[in-house]
Protein backbone atom coordinates (compact mmCIF):
# COMPACT_ATOMS: atom_id res chain seq x y z
CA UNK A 1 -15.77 -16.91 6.44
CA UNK A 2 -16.50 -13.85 8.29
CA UNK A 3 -18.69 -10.96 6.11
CA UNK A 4 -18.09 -7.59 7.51
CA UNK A 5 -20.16 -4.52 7.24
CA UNK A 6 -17.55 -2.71 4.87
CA UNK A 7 -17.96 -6.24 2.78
CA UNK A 8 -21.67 -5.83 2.35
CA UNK A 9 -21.16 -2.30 1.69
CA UNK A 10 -18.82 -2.13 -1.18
CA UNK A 11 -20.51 -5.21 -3.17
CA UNK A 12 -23.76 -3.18 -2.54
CA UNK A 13 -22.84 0.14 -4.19
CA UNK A 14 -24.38 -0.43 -7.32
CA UNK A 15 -27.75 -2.17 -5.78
CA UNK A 16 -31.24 -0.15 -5.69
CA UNK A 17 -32.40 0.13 -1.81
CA UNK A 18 -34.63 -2.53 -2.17
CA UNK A 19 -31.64 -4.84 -3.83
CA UNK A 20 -29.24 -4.13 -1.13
CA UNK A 21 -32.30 -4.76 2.22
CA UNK A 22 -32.91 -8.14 0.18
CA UNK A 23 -28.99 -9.02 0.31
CA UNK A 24 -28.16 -8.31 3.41
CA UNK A 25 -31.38 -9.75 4.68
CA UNK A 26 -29.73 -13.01 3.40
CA UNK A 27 -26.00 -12.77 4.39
CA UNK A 28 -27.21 -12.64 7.49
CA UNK A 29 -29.28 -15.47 7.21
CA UNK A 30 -26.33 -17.54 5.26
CA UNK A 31 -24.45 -16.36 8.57
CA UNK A 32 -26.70 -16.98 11.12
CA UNK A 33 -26.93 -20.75 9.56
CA UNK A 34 -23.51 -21.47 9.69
CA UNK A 35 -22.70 -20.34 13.24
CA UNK A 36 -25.67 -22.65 14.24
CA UNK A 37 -23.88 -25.66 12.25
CA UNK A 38 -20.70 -25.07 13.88
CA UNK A 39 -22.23 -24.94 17.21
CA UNK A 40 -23.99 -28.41 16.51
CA UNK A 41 -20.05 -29.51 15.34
CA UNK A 42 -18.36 -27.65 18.25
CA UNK A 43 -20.83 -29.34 20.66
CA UNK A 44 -20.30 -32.91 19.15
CA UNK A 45 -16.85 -32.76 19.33
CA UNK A 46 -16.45 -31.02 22.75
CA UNK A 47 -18.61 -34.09 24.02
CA UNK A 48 -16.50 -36.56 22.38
CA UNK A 49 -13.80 -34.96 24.01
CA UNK A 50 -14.89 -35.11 27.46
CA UNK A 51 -15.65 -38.60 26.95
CA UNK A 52 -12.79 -39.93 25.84
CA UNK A 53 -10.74 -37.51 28.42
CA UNK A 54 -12.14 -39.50 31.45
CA UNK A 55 -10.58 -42.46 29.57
CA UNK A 56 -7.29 -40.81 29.03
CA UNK A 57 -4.04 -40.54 31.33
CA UNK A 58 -3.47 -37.03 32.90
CA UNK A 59 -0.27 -36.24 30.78
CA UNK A 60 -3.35 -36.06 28.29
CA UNK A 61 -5.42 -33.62 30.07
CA UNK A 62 -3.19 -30.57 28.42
CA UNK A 63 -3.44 -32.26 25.05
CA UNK A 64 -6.97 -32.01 25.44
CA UNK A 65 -7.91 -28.94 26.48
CA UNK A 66 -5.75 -27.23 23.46
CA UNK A 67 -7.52 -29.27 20.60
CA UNK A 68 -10.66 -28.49 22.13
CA UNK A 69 -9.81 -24.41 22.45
CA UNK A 70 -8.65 -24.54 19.01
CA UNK A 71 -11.61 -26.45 17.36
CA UNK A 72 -13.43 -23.38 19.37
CA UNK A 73 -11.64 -20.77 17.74
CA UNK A 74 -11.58 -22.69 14.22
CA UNK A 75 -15.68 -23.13 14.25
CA UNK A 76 -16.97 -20.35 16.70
CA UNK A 77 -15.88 -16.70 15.14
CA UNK A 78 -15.49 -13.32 17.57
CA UNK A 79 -19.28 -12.02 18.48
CA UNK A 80 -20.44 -15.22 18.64
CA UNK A 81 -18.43 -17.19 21.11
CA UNK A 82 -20.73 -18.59 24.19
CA UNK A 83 -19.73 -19.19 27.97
CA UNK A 84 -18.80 -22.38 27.51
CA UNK A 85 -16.80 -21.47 24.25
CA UNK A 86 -14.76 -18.33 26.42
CA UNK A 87 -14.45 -20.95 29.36
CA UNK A 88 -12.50 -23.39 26.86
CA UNK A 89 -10.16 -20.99 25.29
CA UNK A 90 -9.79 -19.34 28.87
CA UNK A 91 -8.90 -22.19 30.28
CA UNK A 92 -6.07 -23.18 27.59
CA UNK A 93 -4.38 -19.35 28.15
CA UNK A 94 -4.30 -20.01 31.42
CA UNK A 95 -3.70 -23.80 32.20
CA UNK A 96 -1.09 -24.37 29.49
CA UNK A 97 0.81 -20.29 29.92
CA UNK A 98 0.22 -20.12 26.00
CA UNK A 99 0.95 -16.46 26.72
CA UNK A 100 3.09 -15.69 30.02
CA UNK A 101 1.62 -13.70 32.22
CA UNK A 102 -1.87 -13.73 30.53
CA UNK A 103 -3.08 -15.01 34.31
CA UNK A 104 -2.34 -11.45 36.00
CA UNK A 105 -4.91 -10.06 33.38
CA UNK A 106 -9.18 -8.71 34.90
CA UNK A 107 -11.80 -11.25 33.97
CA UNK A 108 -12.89 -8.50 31.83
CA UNK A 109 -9.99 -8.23 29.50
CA UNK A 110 -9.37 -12.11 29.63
CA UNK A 111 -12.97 -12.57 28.55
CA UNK A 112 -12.60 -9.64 25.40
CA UNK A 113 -9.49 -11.42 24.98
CA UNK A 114 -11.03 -14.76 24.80
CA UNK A 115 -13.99 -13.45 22.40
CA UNK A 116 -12.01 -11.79 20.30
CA UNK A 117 -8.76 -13.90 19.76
CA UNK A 118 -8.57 -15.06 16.37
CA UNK A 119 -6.88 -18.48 14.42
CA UNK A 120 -4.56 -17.75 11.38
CA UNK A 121 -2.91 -20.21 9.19
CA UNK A 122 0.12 -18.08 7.52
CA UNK A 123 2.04 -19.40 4.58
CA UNK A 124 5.92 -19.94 4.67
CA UNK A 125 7.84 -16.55 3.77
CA UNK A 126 5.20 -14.35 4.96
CA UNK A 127 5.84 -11.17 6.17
CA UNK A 128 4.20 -10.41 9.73
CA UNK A 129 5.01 -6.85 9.83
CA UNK A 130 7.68 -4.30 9.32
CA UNK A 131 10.24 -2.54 11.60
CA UNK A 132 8.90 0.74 13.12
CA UNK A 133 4.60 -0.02 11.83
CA UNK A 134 2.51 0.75 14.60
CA UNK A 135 1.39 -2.95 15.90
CA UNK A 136 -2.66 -3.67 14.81
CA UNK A 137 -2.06 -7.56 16.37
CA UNK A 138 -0.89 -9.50 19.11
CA UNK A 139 0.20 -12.72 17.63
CA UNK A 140 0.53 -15.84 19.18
CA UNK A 141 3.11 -18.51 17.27
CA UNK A 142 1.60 -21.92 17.86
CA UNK A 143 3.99 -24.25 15.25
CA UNK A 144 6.18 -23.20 13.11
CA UNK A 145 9.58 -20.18 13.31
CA UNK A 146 9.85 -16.40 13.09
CA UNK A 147 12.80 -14.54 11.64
CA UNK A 148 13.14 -11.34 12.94
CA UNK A 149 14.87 -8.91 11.35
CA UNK A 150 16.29 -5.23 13.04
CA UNK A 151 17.54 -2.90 10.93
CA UNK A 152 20.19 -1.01 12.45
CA UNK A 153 20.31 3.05 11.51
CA UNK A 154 23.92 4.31 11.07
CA UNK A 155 24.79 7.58 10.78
């Protein structure tokens, strides 16, 4: 779970000064303690990984690398992503074309790219966005369909 600043702010309103110092003071501890957690996880797993990779067949190596970027974006939010964290997700863009073309892009946007990129679960029947919104996202379909639907204005 990711606490924004708007977050704090709006369950803060009604708090004295004092109040609201003392709650943020520990959100960001409750944060801080998490993202070292899932570092400890991330770590344990990405050595299990590389373990068991020098026992698997190539065909596996591409198997691989995307569980490992995606227990990276699962357990490592945006902000707080290391090297090693960018170099994993990086490398799955690239390696396995997840998005064409995404090799052409400056370290520098592949990197804000990499720290920023984001893992959704949607449910079935959910509605993405709408013909003629100004796009907020880039998404990225791992499993599952899209229906997309064009309206058609007649005059």
């Amino acid at each position: 779970m990711i606490v924004t600043k708007e977050d704090i702010q709006y369950y803060t309103e009604s708090l004295t000064p004092h109040e609201k110092r003392v709650c943020i003071h520990f959100v960001r501890h409750w944060m801080e303690r998490n993202r070292k957690q899932n570092q400890v996880r991330l770590n344990k797993a990405m050595t299990q990984w590389m373990i068991a990779s020098g026992k698997q067949a190539q065909n596996d190596e591409k198997r691989l690398r995307q569980d490992m970027a995606l227990l990276t974006l699962r357990l490592q939010p945006p902000g707080y992503r290391t090297e090693k964290d960018i170099r994993a997700i990086s490398e799955w863009l690239l390696k396995d074309r997840v998005i064409q073309g995404v090799h052409s892009l400056h370290t520098i946007y592949m990197r804000k790219l990499c720290q920023e990129i984001q893992l959704r679960t949607m449910e079935k029947n959910t509605l993405l966005f709408c013909q003629g919104e100004v796009g907020k996202e880039f998404l990225v379909i791992l499993h599952g369909a899209v229906d997309l639907f064009i309206q058609r204005r007649i005059f």
